[in-house]
C-alpha atoms as a PDB file:
ATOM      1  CA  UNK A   1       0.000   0.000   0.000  1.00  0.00           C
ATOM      2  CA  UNK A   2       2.952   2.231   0.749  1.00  0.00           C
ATOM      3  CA  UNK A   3       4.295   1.794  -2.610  1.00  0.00           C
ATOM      4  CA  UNK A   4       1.377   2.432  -4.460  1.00  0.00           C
ATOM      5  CA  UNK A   5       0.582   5.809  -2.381  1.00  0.00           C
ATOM      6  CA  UNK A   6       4.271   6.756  -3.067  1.00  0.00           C
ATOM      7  CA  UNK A   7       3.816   6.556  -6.403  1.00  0.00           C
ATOM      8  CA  UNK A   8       0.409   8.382  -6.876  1.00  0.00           C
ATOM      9  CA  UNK A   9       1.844  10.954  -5.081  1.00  0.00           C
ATOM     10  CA  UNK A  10       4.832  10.912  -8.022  1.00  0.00           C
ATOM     11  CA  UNK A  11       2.459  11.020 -10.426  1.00  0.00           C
ATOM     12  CA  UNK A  12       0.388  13.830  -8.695  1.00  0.00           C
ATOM     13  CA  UNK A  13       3.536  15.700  -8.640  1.00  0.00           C
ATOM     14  CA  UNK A  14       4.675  15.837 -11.943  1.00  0.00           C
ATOM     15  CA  UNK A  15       1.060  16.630 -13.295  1.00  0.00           C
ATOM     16  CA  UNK A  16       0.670  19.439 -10.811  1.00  0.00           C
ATOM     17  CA  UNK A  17      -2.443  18.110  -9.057  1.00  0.00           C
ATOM     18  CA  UNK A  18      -2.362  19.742  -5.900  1.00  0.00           C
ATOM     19  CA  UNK A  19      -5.647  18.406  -4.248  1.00  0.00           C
ATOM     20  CA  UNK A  20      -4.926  15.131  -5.497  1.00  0.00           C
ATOM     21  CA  UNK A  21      -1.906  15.590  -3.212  1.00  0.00           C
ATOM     22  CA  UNK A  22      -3.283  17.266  -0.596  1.00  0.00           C
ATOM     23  CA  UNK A  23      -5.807  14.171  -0.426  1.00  0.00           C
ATOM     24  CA  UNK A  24      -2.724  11.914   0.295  1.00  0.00           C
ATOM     25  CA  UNK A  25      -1.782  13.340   3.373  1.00  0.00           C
ATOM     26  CA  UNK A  26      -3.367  13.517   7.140  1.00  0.00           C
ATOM     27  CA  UNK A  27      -5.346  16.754   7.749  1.00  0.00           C
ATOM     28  CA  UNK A  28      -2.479  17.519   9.990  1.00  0.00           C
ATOM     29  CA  UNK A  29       0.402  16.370   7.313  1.00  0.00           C
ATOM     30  CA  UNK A  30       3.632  18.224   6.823  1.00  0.00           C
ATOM     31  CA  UNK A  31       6.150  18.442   4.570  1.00  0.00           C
ATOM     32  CA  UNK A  32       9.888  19.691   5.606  1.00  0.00           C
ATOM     33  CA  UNK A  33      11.359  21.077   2.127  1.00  0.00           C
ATOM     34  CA  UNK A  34      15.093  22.436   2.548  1.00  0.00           C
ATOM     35  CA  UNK A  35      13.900  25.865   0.540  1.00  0.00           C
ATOM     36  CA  UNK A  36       9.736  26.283   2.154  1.00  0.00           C
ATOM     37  CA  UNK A  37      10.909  24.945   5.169  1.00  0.00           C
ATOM     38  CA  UNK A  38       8.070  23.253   7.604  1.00  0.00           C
ATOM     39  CA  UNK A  39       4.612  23.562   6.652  1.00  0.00           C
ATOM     40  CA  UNK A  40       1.465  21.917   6.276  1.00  0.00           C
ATOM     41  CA  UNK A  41       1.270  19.789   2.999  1.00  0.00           C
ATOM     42  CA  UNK A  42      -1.895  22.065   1.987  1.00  0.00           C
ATOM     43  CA  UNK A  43       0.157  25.347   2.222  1.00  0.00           C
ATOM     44  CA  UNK A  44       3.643  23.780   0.574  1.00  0.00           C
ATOM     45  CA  UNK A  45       1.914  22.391  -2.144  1.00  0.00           C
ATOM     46  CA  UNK A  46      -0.121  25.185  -3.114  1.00  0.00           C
ATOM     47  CA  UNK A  47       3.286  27.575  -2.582  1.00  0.00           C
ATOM     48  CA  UNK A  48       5.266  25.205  -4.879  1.00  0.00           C
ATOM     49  CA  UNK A  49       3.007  24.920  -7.265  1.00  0.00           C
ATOM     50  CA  UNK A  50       2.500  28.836  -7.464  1.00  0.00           C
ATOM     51  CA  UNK A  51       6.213  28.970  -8.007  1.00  0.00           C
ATOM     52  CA  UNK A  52       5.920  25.893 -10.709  1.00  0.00           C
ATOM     53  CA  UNK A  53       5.562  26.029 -14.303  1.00  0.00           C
ATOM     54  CA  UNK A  54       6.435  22.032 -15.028  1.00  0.00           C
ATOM     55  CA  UNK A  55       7.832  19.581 -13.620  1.00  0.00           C
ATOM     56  CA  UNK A  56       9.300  16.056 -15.247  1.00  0.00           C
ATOM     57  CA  UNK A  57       9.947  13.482 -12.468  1.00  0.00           C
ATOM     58  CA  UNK A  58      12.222  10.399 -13.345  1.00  0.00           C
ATOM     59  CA  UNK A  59      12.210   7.935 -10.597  1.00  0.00           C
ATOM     60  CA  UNK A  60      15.373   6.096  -9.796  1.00  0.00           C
ATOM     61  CA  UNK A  61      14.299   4.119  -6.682  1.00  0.00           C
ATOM     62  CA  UNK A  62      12.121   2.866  -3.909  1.00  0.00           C
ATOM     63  CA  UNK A  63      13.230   2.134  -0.804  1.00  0.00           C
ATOM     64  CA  UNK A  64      11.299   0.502   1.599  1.00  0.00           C
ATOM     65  CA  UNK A  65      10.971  -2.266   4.602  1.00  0.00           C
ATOM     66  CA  UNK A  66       8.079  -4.524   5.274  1.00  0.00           C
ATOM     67  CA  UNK A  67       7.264  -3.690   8.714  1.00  0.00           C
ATOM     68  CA  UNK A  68       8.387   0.016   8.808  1.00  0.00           C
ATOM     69  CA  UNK A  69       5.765   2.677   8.059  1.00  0.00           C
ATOM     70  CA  UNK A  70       7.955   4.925   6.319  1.00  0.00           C
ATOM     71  CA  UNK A  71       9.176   4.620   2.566  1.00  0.00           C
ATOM     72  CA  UNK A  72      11.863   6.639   0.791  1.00  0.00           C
ATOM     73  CA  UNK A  73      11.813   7.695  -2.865  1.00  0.00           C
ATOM     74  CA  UNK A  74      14.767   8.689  -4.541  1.00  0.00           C
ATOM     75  CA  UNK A  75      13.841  10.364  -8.146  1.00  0.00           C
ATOM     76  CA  UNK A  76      15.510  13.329 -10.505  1.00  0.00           C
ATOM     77  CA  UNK A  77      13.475  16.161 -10.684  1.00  0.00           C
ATOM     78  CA  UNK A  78      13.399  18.490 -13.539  1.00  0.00           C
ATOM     79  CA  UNK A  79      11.465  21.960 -12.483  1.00  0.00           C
ATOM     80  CA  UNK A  80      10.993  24.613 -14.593  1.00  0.00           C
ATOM     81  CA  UNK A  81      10.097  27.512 -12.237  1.00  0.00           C
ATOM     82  CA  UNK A  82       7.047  30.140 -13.366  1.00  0.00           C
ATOM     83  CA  UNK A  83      10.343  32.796 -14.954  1.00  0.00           C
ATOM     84  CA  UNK A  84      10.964  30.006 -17.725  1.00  0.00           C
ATOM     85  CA  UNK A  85      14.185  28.860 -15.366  1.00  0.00           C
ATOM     86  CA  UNK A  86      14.916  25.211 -15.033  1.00  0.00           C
ATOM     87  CA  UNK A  87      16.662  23.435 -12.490  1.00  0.00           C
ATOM     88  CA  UNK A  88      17.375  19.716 -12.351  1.00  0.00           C
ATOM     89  CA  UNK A  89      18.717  17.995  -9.435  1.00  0.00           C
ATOM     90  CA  UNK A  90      18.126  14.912  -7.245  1.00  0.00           C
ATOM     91  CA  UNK A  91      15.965  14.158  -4.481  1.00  0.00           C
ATOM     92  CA  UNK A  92      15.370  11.582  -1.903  1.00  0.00           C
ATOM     93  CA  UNK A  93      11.551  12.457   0.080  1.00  0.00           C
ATOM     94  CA  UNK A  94      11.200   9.908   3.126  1.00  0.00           C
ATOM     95  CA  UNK A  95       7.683   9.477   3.808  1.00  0.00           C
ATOM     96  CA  UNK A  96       6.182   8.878   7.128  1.00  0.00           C
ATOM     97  CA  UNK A  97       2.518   7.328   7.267  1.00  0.00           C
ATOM     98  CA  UNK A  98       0.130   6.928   9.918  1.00  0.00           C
ATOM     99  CA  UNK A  99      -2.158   3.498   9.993  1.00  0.00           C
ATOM    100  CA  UNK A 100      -4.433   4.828   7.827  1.00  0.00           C
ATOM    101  CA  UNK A 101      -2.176   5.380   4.966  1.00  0.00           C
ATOM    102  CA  UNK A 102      -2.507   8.802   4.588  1.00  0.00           C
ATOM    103  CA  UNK A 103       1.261  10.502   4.815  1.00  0.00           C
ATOM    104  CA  UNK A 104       1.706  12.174   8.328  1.00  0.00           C
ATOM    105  CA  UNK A 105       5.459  14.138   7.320  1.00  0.00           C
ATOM    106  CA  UNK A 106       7.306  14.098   3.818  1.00  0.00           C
ATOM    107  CA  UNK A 107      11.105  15.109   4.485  1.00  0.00           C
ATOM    108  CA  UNK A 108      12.693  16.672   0.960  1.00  0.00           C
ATOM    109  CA  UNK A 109      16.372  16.292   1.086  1.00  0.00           C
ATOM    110  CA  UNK A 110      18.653  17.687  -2.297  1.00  0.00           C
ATOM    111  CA  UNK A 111      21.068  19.938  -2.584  1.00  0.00           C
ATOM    112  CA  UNK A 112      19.607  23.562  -2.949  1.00  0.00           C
ATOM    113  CA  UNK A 113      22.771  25.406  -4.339  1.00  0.00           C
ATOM    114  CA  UNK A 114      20.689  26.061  -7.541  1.00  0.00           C
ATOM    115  CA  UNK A 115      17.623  25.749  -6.983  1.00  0.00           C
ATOM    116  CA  UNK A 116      17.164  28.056  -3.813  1.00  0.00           C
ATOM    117  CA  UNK A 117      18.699  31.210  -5.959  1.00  0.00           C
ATOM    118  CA  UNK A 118      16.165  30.855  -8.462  1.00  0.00           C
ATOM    119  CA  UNK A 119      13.332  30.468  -6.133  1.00  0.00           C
ATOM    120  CA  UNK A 120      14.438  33.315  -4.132  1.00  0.00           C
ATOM    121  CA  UNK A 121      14.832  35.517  -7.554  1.00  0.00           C
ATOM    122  CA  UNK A 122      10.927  34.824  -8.494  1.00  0.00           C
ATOM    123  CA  UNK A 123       9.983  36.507  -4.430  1.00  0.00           C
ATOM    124  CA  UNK A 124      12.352  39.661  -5.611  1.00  0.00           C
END
């Protein structure tokens, strides 16, 4: 069940389907993103995708162990931000779920050295 969530939530990514997101996670879900910082999955997603103009996802790996409720998914994402910029870099998102299935805290880890000036250029 994790894996399939994991990977609707992939797929809900790359389209841009914010609700469809949203609808993944507890109504107390949050996502820790090295650039947003810590915030509840309904305001991250909706301040991504203002920032967002596409995104292409290409998953490398899922990482996962039976009796664990947390799954890790490590993918390249290429973003092209609402200026026309693109960045592409890789990311590992840990997922924590609670016994319902629904994702309690999504941890973003990559390396932000180009991606955080760009972002920070669209809020100038």
């Amino acid at each position: 069940m994790k894996k399939e969530i994991a990977i609707q939530y992939l797929k809900h990514l790359e389209n841009g389907e914010v609700e469809n997101i949203i609808d993944l996670f507890h109504s107390e879900g949050i996502v820790d993103s090295p650039i947003y910082g810590i915030k509840k999955a309904n305001v991250f997603y909706k301040e991504l995708n203002n920032d967002t103009s596409n995104s292409k996802l290409t998953l490398r790996g899922i990482f996962e162990e039976n009796d664990s409720k947390t799954i890790a998914l490590y993918f390249t994402y290429h973003w092209t931000l609402k200026n026309k910029e693109v960045v592409t870099f890789d990311v590992v998102d840990i997922i924590d779920f609670d016994s319902n299935h629904k994702i309690l805290k999504l941890k973003i880890i990559y390396d932000t050295v180009n991606a955080r000036q760009l972002v920070n250029q669209l809020n100038d």
